[in-house]
Protein backbone atom coordinates (compact mmCIF):
# COMPACT_ATOMS: atom_id res chain seq x y z
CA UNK A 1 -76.81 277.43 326.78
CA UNK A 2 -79.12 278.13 323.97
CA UNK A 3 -79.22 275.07 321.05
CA UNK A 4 -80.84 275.02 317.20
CA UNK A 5 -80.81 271.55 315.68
CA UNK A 6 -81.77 271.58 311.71
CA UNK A 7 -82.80 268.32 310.12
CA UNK A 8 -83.54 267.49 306.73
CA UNK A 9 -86.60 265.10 305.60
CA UNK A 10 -83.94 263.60 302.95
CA UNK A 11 -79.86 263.90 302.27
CA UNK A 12 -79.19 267.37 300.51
CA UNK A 13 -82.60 268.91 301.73
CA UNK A 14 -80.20 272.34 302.54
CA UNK A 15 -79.33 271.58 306.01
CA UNK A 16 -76.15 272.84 305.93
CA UNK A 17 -76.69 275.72 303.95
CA UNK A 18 -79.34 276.72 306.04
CA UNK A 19 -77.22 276.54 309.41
CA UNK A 20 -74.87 278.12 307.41
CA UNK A 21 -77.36 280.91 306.76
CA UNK A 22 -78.73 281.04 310.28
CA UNK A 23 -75.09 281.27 311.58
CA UNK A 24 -74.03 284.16 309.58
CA UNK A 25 -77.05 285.88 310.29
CA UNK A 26 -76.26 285.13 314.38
CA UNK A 27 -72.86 286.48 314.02
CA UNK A 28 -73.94 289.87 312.18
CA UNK A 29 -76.41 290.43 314.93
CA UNK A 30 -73.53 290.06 317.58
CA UNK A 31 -73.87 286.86 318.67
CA UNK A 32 -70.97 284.32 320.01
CA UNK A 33 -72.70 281.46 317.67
CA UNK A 34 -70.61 278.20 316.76
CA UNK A 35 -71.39 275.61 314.36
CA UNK A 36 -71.67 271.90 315.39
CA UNK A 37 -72.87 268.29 313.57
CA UNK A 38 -72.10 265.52 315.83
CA UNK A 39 -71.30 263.10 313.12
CA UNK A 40 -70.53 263.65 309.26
CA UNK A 41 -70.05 261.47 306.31
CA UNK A 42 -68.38 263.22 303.93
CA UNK A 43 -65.11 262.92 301.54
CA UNK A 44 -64.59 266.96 301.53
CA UNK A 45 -63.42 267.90 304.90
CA UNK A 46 -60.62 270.62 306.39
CA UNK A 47 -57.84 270.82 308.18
CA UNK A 48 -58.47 271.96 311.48
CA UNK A 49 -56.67 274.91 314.06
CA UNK A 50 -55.90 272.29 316.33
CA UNK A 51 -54.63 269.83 313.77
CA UNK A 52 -57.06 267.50 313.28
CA UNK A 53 -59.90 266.76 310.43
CA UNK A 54 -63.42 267.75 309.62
CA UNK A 55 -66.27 267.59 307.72
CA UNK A 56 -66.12 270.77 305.20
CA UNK A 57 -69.61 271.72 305.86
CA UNK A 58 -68.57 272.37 309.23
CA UNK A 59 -65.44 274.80 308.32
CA UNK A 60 -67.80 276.45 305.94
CA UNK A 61 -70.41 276.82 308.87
CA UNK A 62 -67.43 277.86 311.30
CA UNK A 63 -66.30 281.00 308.29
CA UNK A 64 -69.92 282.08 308.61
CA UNK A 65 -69.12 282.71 312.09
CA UNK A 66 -66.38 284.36 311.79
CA UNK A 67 -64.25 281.05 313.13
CA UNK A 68 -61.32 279.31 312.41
CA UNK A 69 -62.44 275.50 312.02
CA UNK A 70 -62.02 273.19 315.34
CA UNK A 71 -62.36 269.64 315.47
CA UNK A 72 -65.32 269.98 318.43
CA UNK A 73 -67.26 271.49 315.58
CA UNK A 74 -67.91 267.73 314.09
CA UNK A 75 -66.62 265.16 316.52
CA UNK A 76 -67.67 262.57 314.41
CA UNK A 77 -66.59 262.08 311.07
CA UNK A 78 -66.83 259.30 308.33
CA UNK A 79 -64.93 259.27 305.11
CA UNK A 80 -66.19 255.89 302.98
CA UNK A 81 -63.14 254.10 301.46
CA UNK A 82 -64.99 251.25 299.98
CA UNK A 83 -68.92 250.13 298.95
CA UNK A 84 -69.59 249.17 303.07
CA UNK A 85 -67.05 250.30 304.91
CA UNK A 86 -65.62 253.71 306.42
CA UNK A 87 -62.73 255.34 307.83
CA UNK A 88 -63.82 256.69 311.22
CA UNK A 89 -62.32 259.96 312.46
CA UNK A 90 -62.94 260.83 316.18
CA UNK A 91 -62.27 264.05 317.02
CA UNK A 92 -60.27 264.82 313.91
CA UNK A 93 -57.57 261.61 314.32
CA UNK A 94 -58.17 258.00 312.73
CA UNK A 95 -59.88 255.74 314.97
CA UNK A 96 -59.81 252.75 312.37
CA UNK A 97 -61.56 251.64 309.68
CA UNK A 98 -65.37 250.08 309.99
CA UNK A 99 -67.61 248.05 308.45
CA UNK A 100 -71.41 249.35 308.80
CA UNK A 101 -72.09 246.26 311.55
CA UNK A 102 -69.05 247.32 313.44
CA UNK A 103 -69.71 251.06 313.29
CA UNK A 104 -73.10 250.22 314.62
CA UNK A 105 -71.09 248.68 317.64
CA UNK A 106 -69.02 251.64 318.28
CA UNK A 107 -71.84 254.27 318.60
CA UNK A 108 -71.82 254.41 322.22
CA UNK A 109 -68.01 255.22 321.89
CA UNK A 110 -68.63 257.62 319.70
CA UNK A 111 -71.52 259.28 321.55
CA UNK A 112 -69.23 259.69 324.13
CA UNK A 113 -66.83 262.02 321.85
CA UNK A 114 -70.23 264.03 320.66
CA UNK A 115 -71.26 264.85 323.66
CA UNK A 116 -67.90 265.86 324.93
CA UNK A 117 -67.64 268.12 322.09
CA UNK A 118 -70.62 269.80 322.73
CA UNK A 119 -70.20 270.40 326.65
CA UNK A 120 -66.58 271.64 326.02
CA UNK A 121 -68.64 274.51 323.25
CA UNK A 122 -71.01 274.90 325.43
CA UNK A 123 -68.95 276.30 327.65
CA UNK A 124 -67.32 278.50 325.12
CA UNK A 125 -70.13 280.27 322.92
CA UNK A 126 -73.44 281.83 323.38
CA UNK A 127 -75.25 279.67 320.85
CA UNK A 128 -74.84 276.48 318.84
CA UNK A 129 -76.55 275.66 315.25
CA UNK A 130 -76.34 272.18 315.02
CA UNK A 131 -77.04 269.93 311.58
CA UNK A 132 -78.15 266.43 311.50
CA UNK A 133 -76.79 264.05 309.07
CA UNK A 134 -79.70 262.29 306.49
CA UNK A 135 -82.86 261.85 307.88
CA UNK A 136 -83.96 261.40 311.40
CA UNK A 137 -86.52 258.84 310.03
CA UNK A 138 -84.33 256.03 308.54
CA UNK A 139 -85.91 253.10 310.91
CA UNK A 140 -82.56 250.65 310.36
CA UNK A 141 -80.55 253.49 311.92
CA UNK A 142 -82.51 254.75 315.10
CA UNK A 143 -81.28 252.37 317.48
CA UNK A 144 -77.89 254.54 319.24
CA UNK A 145 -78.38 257.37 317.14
CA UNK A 146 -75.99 259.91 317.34
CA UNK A 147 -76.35 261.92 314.51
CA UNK A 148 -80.17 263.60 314.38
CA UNK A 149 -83.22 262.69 317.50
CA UNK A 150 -80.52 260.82 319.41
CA UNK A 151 -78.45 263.43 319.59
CA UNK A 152 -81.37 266.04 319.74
CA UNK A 153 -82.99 263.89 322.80
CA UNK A 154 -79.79 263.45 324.59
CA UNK A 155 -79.21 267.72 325.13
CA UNK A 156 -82.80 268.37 324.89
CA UNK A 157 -82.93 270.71 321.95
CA UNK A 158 -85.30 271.66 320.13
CA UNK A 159 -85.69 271.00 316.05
CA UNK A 160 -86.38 272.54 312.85
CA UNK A 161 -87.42 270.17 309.78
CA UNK A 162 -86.24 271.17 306.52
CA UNK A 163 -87.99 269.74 303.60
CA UNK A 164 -86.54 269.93 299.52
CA UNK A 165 -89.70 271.40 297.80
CA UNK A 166 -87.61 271.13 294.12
CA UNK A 167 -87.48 267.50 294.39
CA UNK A 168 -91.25 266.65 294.61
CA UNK A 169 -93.34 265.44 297.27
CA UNK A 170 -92.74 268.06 299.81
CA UNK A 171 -95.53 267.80 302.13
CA UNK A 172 -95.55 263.72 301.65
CA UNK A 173 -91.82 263.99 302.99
CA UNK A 174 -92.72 265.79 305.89
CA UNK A 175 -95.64 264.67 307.25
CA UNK A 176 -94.15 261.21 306.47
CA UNK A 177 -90.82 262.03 308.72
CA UNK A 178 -93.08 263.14 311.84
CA UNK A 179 -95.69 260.02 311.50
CA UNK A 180 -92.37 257.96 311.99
CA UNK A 181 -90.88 259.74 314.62
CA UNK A 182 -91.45 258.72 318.26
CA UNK A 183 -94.21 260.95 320.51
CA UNK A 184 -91.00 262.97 322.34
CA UNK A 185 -89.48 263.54 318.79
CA UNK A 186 -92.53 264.85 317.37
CA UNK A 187 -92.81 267.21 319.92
CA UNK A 188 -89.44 268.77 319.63
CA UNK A 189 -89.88 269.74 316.14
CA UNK A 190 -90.68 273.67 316.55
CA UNK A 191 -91.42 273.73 312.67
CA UNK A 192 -90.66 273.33 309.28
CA UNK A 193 -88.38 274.99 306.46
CA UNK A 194 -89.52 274.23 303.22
CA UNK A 195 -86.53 275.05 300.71
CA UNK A 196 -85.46 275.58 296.83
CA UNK A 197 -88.98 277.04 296.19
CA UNK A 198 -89.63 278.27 292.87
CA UNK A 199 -92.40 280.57 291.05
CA UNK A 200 -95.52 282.46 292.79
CA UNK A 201 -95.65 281.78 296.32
CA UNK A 202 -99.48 282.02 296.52
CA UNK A 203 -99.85 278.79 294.68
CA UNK A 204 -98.18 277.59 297.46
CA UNK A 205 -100.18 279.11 300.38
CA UNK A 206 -103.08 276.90 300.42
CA UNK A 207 -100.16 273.50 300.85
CA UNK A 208 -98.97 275.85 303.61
CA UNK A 209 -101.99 275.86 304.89
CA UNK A 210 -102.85 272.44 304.97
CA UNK A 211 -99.79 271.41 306.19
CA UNK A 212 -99.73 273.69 309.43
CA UNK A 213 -103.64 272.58 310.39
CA UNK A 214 -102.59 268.76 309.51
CA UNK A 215 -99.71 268.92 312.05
CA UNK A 216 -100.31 271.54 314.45
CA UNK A 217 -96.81 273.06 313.41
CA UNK A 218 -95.95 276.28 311.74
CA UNK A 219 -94.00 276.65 308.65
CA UNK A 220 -91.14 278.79 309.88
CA UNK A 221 -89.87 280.34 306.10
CA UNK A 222 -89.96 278.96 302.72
CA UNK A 223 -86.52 279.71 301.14
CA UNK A 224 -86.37 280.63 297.60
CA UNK A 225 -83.84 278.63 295.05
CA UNK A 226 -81.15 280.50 294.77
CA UNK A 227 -79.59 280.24 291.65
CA UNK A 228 -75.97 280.15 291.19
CA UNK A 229 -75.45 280.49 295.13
CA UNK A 230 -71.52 278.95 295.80
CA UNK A 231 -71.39 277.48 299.11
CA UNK A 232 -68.81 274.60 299.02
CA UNK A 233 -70.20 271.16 298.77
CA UNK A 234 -70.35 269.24 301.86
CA UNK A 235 -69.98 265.82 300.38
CA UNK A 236 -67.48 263.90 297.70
CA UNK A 237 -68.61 260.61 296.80
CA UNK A 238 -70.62 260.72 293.02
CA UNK A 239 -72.82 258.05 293.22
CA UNK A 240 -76.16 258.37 293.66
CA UNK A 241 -77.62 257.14 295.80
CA UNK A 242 -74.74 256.54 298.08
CA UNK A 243 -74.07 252.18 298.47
CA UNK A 244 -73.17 253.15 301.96
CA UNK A 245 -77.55 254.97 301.90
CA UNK A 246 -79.24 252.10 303.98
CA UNK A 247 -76.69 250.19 305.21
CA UNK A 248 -75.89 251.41 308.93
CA UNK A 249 -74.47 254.77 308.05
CA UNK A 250 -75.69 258.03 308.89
CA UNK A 251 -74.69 260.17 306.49
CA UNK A 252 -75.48 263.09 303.43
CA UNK A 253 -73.91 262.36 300.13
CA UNK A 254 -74.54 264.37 297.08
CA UNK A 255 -73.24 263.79 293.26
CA UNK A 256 -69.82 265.92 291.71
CA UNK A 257 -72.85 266.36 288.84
CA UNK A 258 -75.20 267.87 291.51
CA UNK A 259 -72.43 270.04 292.39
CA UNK A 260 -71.14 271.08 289.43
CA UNK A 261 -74.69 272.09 287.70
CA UNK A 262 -75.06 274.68 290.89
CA UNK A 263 -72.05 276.32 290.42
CA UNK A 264 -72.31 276.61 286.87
CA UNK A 265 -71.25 280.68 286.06
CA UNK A 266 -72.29 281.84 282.45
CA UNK A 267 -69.72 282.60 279.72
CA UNK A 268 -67.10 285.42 279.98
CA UNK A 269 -67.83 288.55 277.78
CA UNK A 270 -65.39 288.33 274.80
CA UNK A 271 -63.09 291.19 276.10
CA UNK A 272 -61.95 288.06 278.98
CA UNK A 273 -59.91 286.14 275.93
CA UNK A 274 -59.54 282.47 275.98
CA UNK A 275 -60.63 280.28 278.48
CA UNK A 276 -58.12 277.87 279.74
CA UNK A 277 -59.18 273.87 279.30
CA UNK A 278 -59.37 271.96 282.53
CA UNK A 279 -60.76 268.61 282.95
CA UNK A 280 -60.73 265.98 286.27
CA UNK A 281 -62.07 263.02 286.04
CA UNK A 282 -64.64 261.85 288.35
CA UNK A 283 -62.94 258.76 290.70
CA UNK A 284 -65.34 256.84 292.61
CA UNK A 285 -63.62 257.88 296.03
CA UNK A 286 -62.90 260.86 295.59
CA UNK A 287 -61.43 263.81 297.62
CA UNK A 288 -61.92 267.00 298.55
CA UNK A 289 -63.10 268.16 295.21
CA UNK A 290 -63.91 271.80 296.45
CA UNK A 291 -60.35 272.08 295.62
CA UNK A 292 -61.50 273.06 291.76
CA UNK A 293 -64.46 275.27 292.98
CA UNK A 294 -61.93 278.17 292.34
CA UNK A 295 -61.64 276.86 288.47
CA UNK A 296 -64.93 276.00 288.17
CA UNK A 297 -66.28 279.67 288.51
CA UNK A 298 -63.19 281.41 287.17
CA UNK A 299 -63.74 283.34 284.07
CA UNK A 300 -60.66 282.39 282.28
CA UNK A 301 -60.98 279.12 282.50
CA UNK A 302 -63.76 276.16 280.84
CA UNK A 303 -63.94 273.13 283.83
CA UNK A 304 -65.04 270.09 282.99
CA UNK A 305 -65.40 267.17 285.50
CA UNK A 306 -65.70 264.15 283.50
CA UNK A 307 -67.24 260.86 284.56
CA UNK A 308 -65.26 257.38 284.00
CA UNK A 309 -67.06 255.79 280.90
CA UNK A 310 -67.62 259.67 279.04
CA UNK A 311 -65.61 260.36 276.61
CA UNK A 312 -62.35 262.03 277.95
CA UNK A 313 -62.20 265.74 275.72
CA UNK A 314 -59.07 267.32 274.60
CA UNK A 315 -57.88 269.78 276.91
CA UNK A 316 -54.69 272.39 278.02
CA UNK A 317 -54.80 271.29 281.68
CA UNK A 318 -55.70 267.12 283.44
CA UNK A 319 -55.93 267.12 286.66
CA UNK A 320 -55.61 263.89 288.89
CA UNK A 321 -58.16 264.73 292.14
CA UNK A 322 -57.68 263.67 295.43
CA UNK A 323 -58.76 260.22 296.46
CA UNK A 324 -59.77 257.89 299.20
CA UNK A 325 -58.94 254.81 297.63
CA UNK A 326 -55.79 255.38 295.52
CA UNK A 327 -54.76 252.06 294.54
CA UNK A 328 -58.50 251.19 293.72
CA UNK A 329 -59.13 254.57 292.05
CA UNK A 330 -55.99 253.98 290.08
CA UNK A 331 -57.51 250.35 288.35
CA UNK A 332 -60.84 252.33 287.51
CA UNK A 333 -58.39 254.96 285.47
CA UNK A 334 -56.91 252.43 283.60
CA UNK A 335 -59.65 250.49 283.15
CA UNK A 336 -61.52 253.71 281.27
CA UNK A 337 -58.94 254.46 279.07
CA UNK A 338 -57.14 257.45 281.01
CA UNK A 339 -53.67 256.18 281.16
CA UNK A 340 -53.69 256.34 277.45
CA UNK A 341 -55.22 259.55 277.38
CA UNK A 342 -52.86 261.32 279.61
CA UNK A 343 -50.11 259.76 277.35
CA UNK A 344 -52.00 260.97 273.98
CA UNK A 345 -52.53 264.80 275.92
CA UNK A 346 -48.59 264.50 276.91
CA UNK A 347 -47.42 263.50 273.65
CA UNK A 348 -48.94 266.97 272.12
CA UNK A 349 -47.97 269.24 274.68
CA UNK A 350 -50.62 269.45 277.96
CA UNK A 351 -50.04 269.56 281.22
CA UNK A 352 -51.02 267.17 284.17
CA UNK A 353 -51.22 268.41 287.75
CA UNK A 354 -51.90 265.80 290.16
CA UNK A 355 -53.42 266.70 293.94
CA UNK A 356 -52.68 264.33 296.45
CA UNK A 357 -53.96 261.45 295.41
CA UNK A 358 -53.55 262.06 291.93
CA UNK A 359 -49.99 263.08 292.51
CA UNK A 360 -49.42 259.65 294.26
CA UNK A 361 -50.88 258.40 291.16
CA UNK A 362 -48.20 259.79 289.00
CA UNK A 363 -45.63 258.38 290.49
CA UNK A 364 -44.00 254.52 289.85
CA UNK A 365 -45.49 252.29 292.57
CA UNK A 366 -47.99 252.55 295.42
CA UNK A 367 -47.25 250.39 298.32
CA UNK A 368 -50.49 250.24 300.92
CA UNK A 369 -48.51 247.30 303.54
CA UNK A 370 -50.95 247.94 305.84
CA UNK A 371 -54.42 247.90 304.10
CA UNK A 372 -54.92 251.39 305.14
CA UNK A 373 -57.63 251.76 301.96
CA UNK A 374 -58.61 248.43 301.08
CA UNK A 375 -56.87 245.04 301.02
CA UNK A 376 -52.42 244.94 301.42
CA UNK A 377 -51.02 245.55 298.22
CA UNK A 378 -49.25 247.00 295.96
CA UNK A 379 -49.94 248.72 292.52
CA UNK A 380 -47.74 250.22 289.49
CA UNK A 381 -48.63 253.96 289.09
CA UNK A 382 -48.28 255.79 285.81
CA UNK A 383 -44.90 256.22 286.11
CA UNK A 384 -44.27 259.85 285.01
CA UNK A 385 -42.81 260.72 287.76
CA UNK A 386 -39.55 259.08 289.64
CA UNK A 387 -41.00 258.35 292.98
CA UNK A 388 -42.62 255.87 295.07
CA UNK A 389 -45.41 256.20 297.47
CA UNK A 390 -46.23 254.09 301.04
CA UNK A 391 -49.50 253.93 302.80
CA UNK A 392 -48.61 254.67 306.45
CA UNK A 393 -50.98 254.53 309.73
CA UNK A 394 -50.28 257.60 310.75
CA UNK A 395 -52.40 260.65 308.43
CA UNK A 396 -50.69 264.32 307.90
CA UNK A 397 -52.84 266.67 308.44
CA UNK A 398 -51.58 270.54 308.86
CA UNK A 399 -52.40 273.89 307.19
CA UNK A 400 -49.36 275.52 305.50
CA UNK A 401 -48.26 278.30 303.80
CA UNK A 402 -45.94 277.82 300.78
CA UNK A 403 -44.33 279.57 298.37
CA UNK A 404 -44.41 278.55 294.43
CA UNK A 405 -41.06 277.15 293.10
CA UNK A 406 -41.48 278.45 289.19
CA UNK A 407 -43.46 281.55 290.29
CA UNK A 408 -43.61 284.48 292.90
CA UNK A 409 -46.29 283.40 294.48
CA UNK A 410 -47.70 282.26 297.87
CA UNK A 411 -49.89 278.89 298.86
CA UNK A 412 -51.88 278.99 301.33
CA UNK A 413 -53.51 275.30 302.12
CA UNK A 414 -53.58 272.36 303.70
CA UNK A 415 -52.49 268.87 303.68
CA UNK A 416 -54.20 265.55 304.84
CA UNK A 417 -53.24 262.27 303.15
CA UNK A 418 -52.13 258.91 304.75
CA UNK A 419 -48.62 258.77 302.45
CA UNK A 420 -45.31 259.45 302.20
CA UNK A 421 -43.77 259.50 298.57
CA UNK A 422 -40.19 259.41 298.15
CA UNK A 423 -37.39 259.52 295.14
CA UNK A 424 -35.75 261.54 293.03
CA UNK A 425 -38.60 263.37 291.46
CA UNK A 426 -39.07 265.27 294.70
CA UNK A 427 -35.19 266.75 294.32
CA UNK A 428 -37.34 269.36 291.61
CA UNK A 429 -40.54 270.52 293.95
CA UNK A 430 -43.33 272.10 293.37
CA UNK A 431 -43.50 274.65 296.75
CA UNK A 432 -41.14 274.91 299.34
CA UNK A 433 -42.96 274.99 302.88
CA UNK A 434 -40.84 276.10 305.85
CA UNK A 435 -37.60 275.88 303.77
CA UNK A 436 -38.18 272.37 303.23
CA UNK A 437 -39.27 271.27 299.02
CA UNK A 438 -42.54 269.50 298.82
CA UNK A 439 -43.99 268.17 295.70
CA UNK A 440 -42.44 268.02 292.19
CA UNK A 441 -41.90 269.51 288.74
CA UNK A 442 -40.98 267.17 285.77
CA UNK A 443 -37.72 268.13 284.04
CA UNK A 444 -39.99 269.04 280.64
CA UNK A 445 -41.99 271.15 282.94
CA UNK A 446 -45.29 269.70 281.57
CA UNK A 447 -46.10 267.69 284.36
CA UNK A 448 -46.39 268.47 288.71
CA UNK A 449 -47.49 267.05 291.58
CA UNK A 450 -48.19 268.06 295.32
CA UNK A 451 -49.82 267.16 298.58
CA UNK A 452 -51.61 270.58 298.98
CA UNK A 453 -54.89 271.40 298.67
CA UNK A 454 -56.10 274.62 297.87
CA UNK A 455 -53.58 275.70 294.77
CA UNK A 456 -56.73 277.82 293.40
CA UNK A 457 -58.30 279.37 296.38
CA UNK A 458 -55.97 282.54 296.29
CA UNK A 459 -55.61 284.98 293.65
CA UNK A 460 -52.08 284.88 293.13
CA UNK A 461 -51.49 280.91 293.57
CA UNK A 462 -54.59 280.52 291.23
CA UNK A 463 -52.84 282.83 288.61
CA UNK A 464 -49.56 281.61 288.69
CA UNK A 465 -51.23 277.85 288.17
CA UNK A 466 -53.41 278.70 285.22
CA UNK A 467 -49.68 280.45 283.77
CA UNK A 468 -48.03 277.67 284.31
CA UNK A 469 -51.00 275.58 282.24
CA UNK A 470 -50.89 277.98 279.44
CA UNK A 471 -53.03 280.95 280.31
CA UNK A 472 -50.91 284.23 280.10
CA UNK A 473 -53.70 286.40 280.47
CA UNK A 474 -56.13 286.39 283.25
CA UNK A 475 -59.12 288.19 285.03
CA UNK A 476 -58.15 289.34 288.60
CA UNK A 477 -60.31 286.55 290.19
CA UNK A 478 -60.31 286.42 294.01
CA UNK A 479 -62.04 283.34 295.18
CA UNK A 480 -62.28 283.87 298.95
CA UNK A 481 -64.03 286.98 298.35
CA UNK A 482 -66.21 285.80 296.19
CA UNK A 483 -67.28 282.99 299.61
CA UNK A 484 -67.77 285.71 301.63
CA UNK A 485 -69.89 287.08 299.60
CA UNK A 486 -72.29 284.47 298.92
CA UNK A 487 -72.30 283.65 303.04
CA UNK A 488 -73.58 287.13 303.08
CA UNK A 489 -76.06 286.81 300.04
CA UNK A 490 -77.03 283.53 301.74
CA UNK A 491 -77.80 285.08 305.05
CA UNK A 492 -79.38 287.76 303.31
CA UNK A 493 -81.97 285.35 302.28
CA UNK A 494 -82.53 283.37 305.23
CA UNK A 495 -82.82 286.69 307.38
CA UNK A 496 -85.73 287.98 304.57
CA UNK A 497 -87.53 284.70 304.01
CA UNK A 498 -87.45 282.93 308.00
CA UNK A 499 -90.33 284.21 309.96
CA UNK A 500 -87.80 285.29 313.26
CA UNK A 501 -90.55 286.19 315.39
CA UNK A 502 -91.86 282.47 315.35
CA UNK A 503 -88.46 281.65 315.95
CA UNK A 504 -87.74 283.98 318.52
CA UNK A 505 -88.28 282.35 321.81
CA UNK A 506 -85.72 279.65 320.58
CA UNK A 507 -82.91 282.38 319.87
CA UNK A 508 -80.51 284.08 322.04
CA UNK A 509 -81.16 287.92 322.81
CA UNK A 510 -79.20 289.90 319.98
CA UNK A 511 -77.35 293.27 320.53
């Protein structure tokens, strides 16, 4: 069994875009290559084959192989529902929520599920490219590490260091991570990656230089910034840094505003027509916001996520995200002024789409009995739509494929949320999966709400959305071949700028 572990000197150094890279580039040279991160904090995860939950770094990594995401692909998984605590997934089901001192507790447990993980792949691929979560340096968080040198120590694999060159202090952030690693760690690190590189690499050489004579280790590539590169974000949470940084969490969070400046794609040519109006705000916990990646690089249509405290623009299209902490997301809406605005952007015609979350949101109460997401309670929603929603132990989590209800279209998604909503809004849906209605459709039409994710990821869902918002007349935009595409540009890159003969005694023989 043949093992690549990438870790970063700092959260969003480009570890998982370069596994991602390094995976695709396996898979085109014929190799049975899995992806694998034994632990994951992240609010953007998929829906599993095997019905369970993930990280979606790791389904990204698994479509660069060629895969279908698994839950042994990230065993561990940690989705922060409040300032210090977590929800803790173990091999894609709820094992409870944690506080950072508890968690710390149950890392021998959850060792236990890595490990397992990575025997049962072992056993089923030729290769693994594993990521690491953070940095393998944070000296609160070494003791029962699980996520980078614990893990790395415990199957003996060896370990590339990638290193952010955009933000600053490259060589300061690497030589730094080694001097605090123990003698063994040290020793496993084949090499470094330094990425995001921009301008004449010869100003660079004599760094390069310095750095390989002042550590004995070689610089395995530098990878150039690649602007405009879409490769869906691994993390949710838009704070920065993270509250949960520091305090007994492994983890790699990046900002919505990080996000969003990447996949920024420059301004249709006039012959597109108008571009469709689309705003989300930004909630503190929130969701799987790769669901708006589609609308974000669409032609047709001007996304704007907008930050609680901005000023909230006029748009043809609100959407209500996904969220971790509903009830608690909910307040921070009101307290920002957005229940006004949605009933100011109602008043003169828009439309409001809410996803998940957000469609709980729209609905009359919010019951969470239980304190699945934060203390027992309950909370009013904004009432638009006739139903209630209850917080239940048990999450739903399955792919589907629906059909539209006011177009002729297909859905293909998923679903993971903790409730179950119920009254007579529901009796108009949104989709019908399996003959059964899901969602719903307000009698005016001008307002609709579902559990599935994905709406925009496919051509003809996307279209039939954006026609339902307003927009008539759109460019043929297919998103999922537009990810393929930039796995392959990606891979492209890593296959030009990684020196692969240094590497070479630490990959599998390729056909």
């Amino acid at each position: 069994m043949k093992t690549l572990m990438v870790q970063g000197t700092t959260s969003d150094a480009g570890k998982s875009t370069l596994v991602a890279g390094i995976c695709r580039v396996l898979y085109r040279r014929g190799v049975k290559v899995a992806p694998f991160k034994p632990q994951n904090m992240a609010l953007n995860s998929a829906v599993t084959i095997d019905g369970g939950e993930i990280g979606r770094a790791q389904a990204v990594q698994a479509q660069a192989c060629n895969l279908s995401p698994h839950t042994d692909f990230n065993p561990v998984l940690l989705k922060p529902n409040s300032d210090t605590g977590c929800q803790v997934i173990i091999h894609g089901k709820v094992a409870g929520n944690m506080e950072a001192t508890g968690y710390h507790e149950y890392k021998k447990t959850a060792m236990r599920a890595v490990l397992a993980s990575y025997q049962r792949l072992s056993t089923q691929y030729d290769y693994l490219v594993v990521e690491g979560a953070g940095s393998p340096a944070e000296i609160n968080l070494r003791a029962n590490d699980i996520a980078n040198m614990g893990f790395a120590e415990a199957v003996d694999c060896p370990v590339i260091l990638i290193a952010d060159i955009d933000r600053g202090g490259v060589f300061a952030h690497i030589v730094g991570t080694l001097a605090l690693l123990s003698e063994s760690e040290r020793k496993r690190v084949i090499g470094f990656v330094i990425n995001r590189f921009r301008g004449d690499i010869g100003l660079l050489q004599s760094g390069l230089d310095w750095l390989e004579k002042e550590t004995g280790k070689p610089v395995l590539g530098v990878l150039p910034y690649l602007h405009n590169l879409h490769i869906e974000a691994e993390d949710a949470v838009p704070k920065t840094p993270s509250p949960l940084e520091g305090e007994g969490w492994d983890g790699d969070e990046n900002s919505v505003d990080e996000v969003h400046q990447t996949y920024l794609h420059p301004s249709p040519p006039p012959e597109m027509g108008r571009r469709l109006k689309v705003i989300a705000p930004v909630l503190p916990h929130i969701s799987n916001h790769t669901d708006f990646d589609a609308l974000r690089l669409h032609p047709n249509v001007d996304f704007k996520f907008v930050k609680l405290g901005e000023t909230i623009p006029p748009a043809d299209l609100i959407i209500l995200p996904g969220s971790k902490n509903v009830r608690g997301d909910l307040q921070h809406l009101r307290e920002h002024g957005w229940d006004q605005a949605l009933a100011r952007h109602l008043r003169y015609g828009g439309k409001v789409l809410g996803i998940c979350g957000g469609f709980q949101m729209l609905g009359k109460y919010i019951h969470d009995p239980h304190g699945i997401e934060g203390e027992a309670g309950s909370n009013d929603g904004f009432g638009y739509l006739d139903m209630q929603t209850t917080l239940e132990k048990e999450k739903q989590l399955k792919q589907i494929t629906a059909k539209l209800t006011f177009a002729n279209a297909t859905v293909t998604g998923y679903e993971i949320h903790m409730g179950k909503s119920t009254g007579a809004a529901l009796n108009q849906s949104a989709l019908i999966i399996d003959g059964e209605p899901e969602g719903a459709i307000s009698a005016d039409n001008q307002i609709a709400g579902t559990y599935v994710h994905g709406l925009f990821d496919h051509a003809e869902s996307c279209a039939a959305w954006l026609a339902w918002a307003g927009l008539n007349e759109t460019h043929v935009f297919d998103y999922e071949v537009l990810k393929e595409s930039e796995l392959n540009r990606l891979a492209d890159c890593v296959e030009q700028h990684l020196d692969w003969a240094k590497l070479g005694a630490y990959l599998p023989a390729t056909t």
